[in-house]
Protein backbone atom coordinates (compact mmCIF):
# COMPACT_ATOMS: atom_id res chain seq x y z
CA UNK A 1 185.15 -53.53 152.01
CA UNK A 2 187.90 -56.24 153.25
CA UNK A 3 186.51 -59.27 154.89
CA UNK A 4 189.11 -59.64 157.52
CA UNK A 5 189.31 -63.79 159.00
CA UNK A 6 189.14 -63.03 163.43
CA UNK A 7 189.58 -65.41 166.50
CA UNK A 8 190.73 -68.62 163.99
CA UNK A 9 190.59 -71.80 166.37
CA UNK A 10 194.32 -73.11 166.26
CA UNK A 11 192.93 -76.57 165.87
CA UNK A 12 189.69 -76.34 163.60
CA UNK A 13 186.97 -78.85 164.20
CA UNK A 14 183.54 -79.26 161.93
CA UNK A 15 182.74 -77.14 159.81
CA UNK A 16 179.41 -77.57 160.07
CA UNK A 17 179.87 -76.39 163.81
CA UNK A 18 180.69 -72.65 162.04
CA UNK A 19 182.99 -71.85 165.38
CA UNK A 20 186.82 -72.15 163.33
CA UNK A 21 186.56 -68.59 162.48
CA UNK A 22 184.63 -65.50 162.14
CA UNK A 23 184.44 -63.19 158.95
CA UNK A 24 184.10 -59.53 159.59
CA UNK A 25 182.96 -57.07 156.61
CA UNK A 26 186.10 -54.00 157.17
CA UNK A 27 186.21 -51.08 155.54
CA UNK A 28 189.65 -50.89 155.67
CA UNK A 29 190.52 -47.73 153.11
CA UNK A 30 187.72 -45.62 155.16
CA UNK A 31 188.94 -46.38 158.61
CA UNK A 32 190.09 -43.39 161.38
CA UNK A 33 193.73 -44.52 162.44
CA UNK A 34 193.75 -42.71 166.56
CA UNK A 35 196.94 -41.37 168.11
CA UNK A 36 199.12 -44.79 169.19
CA UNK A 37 199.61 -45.25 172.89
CA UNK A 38 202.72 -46.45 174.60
CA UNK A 39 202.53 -47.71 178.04
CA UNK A 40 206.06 -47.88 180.39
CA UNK A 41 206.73 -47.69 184.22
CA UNK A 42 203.08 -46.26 186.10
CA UNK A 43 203.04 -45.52 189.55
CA UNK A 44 198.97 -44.82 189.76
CA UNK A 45 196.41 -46.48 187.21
CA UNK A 46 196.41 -45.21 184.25
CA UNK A 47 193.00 -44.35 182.29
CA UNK A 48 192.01 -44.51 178.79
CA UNK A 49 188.40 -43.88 177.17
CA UNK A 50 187.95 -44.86 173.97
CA UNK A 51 184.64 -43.49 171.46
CA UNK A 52 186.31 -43.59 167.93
CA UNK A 53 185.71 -41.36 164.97
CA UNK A 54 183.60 -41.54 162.13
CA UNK A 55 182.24 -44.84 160.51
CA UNK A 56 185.26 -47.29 161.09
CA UNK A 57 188.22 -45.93 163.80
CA UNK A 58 191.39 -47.82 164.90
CA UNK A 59 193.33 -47.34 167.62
CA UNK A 60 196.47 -49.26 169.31
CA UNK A 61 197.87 -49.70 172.45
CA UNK A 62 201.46 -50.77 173.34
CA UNK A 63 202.08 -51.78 177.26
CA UNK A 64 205.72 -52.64 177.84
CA UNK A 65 206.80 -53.76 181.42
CA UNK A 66 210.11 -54.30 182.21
CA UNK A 67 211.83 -56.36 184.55
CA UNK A 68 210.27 -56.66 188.01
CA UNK A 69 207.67 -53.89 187.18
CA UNK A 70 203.81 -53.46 187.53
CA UNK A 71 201.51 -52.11 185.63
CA UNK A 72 197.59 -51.11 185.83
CA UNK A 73 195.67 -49.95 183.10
CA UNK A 74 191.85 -49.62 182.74
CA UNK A 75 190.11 -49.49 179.52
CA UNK A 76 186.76 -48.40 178.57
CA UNK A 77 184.64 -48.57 174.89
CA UNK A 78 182.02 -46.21 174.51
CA UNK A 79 181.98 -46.22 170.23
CA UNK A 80 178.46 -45.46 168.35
CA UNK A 81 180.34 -46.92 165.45
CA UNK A 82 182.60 -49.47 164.70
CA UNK A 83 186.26 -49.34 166.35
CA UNK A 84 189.18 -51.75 166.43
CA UNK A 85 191.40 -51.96 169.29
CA UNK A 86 194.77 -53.98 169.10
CA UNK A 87 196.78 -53.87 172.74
CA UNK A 88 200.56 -55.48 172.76
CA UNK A 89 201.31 -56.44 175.84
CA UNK A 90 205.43 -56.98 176.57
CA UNK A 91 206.58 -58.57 179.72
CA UNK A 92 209.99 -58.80 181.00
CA UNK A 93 210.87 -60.59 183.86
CA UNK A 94 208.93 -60.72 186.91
CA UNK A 95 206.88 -57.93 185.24
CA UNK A 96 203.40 -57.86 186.09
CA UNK A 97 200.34 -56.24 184.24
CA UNK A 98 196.77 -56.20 185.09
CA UNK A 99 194.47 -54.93 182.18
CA UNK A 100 190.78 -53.99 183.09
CA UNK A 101 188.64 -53.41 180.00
CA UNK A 102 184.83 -52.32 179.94
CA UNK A 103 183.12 -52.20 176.81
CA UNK A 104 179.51 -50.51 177.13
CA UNK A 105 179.15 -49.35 173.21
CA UNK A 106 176.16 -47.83 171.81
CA UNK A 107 172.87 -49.32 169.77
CA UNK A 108 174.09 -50.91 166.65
CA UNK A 109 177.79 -50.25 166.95
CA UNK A 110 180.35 -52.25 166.82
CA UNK A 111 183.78 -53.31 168.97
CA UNK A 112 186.76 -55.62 167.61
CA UNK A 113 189.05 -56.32 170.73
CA UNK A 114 192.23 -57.79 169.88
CA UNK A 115 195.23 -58.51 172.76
CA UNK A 116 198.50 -59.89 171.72
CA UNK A 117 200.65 -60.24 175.23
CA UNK A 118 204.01 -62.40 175.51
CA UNK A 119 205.31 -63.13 179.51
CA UNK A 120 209.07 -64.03 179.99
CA UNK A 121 210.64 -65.65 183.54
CA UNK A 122 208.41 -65.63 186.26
CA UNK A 123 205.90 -62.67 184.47
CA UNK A 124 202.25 -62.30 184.83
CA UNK A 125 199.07 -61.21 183.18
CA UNK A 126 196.21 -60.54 184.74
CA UNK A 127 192.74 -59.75 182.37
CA UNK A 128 189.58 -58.49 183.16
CA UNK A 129 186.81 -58.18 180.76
CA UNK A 130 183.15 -56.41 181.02
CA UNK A 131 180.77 -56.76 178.28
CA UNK A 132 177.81 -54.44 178.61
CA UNK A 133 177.52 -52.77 175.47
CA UNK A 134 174.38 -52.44 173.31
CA UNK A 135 176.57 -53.52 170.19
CA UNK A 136 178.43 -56.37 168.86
CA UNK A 137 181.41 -57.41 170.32
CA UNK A 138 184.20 -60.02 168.71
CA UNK A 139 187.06 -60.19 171.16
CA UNK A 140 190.55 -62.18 170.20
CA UNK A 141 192.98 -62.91 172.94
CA UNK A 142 196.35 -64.75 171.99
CA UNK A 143 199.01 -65.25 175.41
CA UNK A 144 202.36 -66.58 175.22
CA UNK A 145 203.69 -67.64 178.54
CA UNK A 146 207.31 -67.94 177.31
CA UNK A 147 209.24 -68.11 180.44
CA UNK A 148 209.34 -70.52 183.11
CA UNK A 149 206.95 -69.66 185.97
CA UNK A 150 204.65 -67.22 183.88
CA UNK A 151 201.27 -66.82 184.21
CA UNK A 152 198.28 -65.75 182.54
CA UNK A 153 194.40 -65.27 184.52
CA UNK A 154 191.77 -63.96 183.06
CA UNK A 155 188.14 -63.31 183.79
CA UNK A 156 185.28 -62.10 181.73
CA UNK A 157 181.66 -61.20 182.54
CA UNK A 158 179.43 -60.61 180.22
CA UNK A 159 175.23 -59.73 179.13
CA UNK A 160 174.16 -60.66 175.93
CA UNK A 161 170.47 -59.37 174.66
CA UNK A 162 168.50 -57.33 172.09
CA UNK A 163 169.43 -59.67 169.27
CA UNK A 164 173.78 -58.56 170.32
CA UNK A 165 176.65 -61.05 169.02
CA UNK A 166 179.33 -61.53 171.74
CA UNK A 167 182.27 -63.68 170.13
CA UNK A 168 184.86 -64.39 171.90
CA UNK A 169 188.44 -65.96 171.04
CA UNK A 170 191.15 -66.85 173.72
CA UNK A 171 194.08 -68.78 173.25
CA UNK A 172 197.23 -69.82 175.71
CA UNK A 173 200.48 -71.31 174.67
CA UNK A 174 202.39 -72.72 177.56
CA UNK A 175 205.95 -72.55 176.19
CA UNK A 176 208.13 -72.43 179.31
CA UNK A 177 208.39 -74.75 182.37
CA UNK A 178 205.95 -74.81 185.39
CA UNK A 179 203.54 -72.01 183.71
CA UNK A 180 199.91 -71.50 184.45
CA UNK A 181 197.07 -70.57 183.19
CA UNK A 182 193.10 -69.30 184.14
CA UNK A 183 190.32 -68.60 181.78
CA UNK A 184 187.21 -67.70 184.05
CA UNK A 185 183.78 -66.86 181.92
CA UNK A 186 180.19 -66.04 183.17
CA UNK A 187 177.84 -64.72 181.68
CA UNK A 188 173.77 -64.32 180.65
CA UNK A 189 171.96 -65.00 177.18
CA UNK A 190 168.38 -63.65 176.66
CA UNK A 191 166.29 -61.37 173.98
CA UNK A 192 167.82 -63.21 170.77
CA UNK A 193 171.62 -62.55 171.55
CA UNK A 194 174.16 -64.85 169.98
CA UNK A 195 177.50 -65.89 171.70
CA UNK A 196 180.46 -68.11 170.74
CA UNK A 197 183.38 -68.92 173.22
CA UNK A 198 186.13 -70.76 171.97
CA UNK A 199 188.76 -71.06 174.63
CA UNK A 200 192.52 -72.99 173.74
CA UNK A 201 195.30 -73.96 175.86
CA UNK A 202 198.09 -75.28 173.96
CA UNK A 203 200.63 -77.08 176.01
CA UNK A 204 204.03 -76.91 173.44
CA UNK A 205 207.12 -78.74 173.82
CA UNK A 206 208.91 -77.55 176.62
CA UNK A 207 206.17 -76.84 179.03
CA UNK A 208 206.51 -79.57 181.39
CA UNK A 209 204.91 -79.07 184.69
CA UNK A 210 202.53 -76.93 183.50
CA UNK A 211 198.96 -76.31 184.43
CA UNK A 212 196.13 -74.52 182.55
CA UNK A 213 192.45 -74.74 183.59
CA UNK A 214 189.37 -72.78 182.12
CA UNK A 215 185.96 -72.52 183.02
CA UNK A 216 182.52 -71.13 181.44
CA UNK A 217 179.09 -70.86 182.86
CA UNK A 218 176.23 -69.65 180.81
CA UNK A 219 172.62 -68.20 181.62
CA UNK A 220 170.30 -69.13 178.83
CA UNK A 221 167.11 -66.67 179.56
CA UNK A 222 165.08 -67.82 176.60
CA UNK A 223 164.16 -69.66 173.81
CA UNK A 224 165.61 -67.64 171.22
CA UNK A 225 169.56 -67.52 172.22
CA UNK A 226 171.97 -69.37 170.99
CA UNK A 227 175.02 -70.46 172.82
CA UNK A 228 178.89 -72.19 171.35
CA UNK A 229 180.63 -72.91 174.03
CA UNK A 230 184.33 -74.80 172.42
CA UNK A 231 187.03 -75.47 175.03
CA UNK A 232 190.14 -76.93 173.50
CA UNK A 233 193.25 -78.90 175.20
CA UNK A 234 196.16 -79.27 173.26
CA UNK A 235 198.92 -80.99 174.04
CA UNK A 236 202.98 -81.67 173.23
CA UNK A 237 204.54 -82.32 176.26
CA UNK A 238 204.47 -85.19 179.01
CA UNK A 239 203.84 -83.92 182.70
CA UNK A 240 200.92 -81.34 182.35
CA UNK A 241 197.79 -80.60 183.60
CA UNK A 242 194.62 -79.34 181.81
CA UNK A 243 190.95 -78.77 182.86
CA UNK A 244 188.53 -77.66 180.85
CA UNK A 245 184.40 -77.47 181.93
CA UNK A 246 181.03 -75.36 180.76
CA UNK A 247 178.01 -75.15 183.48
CA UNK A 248 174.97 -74.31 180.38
CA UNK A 249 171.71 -73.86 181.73
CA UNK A 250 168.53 -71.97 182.48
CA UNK A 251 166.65 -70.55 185.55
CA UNK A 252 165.06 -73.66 187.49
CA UNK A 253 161.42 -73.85 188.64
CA UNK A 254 162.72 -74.89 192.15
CA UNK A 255 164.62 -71.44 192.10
CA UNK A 256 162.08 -69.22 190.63
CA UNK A 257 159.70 -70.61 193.30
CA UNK A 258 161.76 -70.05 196.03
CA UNK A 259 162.65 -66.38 194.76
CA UNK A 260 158.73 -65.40 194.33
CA UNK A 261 158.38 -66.97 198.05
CA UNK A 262 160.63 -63.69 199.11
CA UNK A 263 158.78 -61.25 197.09
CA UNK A 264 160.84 -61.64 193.67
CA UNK A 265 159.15 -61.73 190.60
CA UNK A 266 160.20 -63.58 187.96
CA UNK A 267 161.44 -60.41 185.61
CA UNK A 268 163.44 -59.29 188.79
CA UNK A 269 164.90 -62.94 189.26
CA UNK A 270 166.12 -62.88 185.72
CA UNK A 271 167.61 -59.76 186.16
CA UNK A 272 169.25 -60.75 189.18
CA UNK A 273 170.76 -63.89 188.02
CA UNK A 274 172.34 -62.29 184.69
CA UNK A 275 173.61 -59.85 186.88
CA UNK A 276 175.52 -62.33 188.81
CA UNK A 277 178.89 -62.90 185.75
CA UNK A 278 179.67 -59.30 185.90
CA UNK A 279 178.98 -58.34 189.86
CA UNK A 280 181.64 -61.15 190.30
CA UNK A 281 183.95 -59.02 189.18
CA UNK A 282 183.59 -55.81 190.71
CA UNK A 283 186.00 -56.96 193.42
CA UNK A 284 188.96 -57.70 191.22
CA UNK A 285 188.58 -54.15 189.33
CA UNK A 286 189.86 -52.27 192.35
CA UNK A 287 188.43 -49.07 191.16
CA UNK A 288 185.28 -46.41 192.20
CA UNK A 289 185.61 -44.83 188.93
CA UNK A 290 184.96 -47.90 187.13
CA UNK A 291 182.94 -50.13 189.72
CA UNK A 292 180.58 -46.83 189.19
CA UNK A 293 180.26 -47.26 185.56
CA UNK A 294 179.72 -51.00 185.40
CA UNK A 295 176.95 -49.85 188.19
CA UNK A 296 175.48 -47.28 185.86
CA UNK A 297 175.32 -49.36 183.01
CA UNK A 298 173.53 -52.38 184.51
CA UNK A 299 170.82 -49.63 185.80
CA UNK A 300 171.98 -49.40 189.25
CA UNK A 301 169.75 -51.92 190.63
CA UNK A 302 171.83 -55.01 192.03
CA UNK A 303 173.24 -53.22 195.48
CA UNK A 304 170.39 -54.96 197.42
CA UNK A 305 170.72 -57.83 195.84
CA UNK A 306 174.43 -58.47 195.64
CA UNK A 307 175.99 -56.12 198.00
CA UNK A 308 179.89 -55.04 196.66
């Protein structure tokens, strides 16, 4: 067993804080390596579903876009086990790629999400995350925006509960001129879960004119949740902009009241509200397929309530 050192903080703060780095037990000699997959030039979507195999299971994928091209490719994690998945995603110019990734894992499994993407001249990467899985999920996102004009946007939705670990690791560096960047994170808290967000944008040398803003809200349904929320600004260069913010909070009485006043108990209200991070992002996914598994997995009971 190989504890491996995930989503490091490029700029550590306390210790005491426990948010620099996680350590996660890895059976490395014991672990299922799955077929590699190389992405080029799509015309339609393309589709992966990913369960693993036996205990531990790796798998990688490897999305190339090349000049002026676009890419769409949709993800989804269904593992009763633990699985690794490493993406590399390589921009050319003017290349864009949207990745949509749903990860709805089983009871006590277990999902390490890793992206490594690099953006030349005018390149852009858009990311959308669903977390809905039953198991524990450590995500680790690292963007370069090396060219001038790139881009990077990404949202994430997400339900913690039943005692889950969501951890979470996403860091930008702005290398080129006049790049931007969007980090975008909602999500809900109850039943014990545990979640840590540590969000970076790094502003290098060179990135003049840049702008990078990210922004977390957080549902806290309970007593018994705990909730890191770390956004970092880091900056080398003159002429920038960055915004960071976190909106932390619980269900008001105010709102509760005026919910039971239209027939809503509190239990449905709850539900409702949680609901709200991941419905957000049903209209970015662009896909029945996948709207209808997001729908399946959150029971099917929100189309009343937050109409698609």
């Amino acid at each position: 067993m190989t504890d491996m050192m995930i989503n490091k903080l490029p700029s550590k703060t306390w210790n005491w804080l426990k948010v620099n780095e996680t350590k996660l037990p890895w059976d490395m000699e014991h672990t299922t390596v799955l077929p590699e997959e190389n992405v080029a030039v799509k015309e339609e979507p393309v589709h992966f579903s990913v369960q693993g195999e036996g205990e531990y299971s790796s798998k990688k994928f490897n999305i190339h876009a090349a000049k002026d091209e676009q890419i769409t490719v949709y993800m989804d994690y269904t593992p009763e086990n633990k699985l690794a998945v490493y993406t590399s995603l390589t921009l050319e110019e003017g290349a864009h790629v949207r990745l949509i990734q749903l990860q709805h894992s089983a009871e006590d499994s277990l999902v390490y999400n890793t992206i490594q993407g690099s953006c030349e001249k005018n390149a852009r990467i858009e990311l959308v995350q669903v977390y809905l899985g039953k198991g524990d999920i450590y995500s680790d996102t690292t963007i370069a925006l090396n060219g001038d004009r790139s881009g990077f946007k990404s949202d994430i939705g997400y339900i913690g509960e039943h005692t889950h670990v969501i951890d979470m690791n996403e860091v930008v560096n702005h290398l080129g001129r006049c790049t931007e960047s969007e980090i975008n994170v909602q999500g809900s808290l109850r039943d014990g879960a545990k979640k840590i967000f540590r969000g970076t944008i790094d502003f290098k040398t060179g990135a003049s004119d840049s702008v990078g803003n990210e922004q977390e809200t957080v549902l806290m349904l309970g007593e018994d949740v705990e909730n890191k929320t770390v956004p970092v600004i880091l900056c080398s260069e003159e002429n920038v902009v960055g915004n960071h913010g976190a909106t932390i909070g619980e269900l008001d009485e105010d709102t509760l009241f005026y919910l039971a006043s239209r027939g809503i108990s509190r239990e449905q209200a709850e539900d409702m509200m949680a609901r709200a991070g991941v419905e957000r992002l049903k209209s970015l996914i662009a896909d029945e397929a996948f709207t209808a598994m997001i729908d399946e997995e959150l029971g099917g009971i929100t189309g009343a309530i937050f109409p698609c």
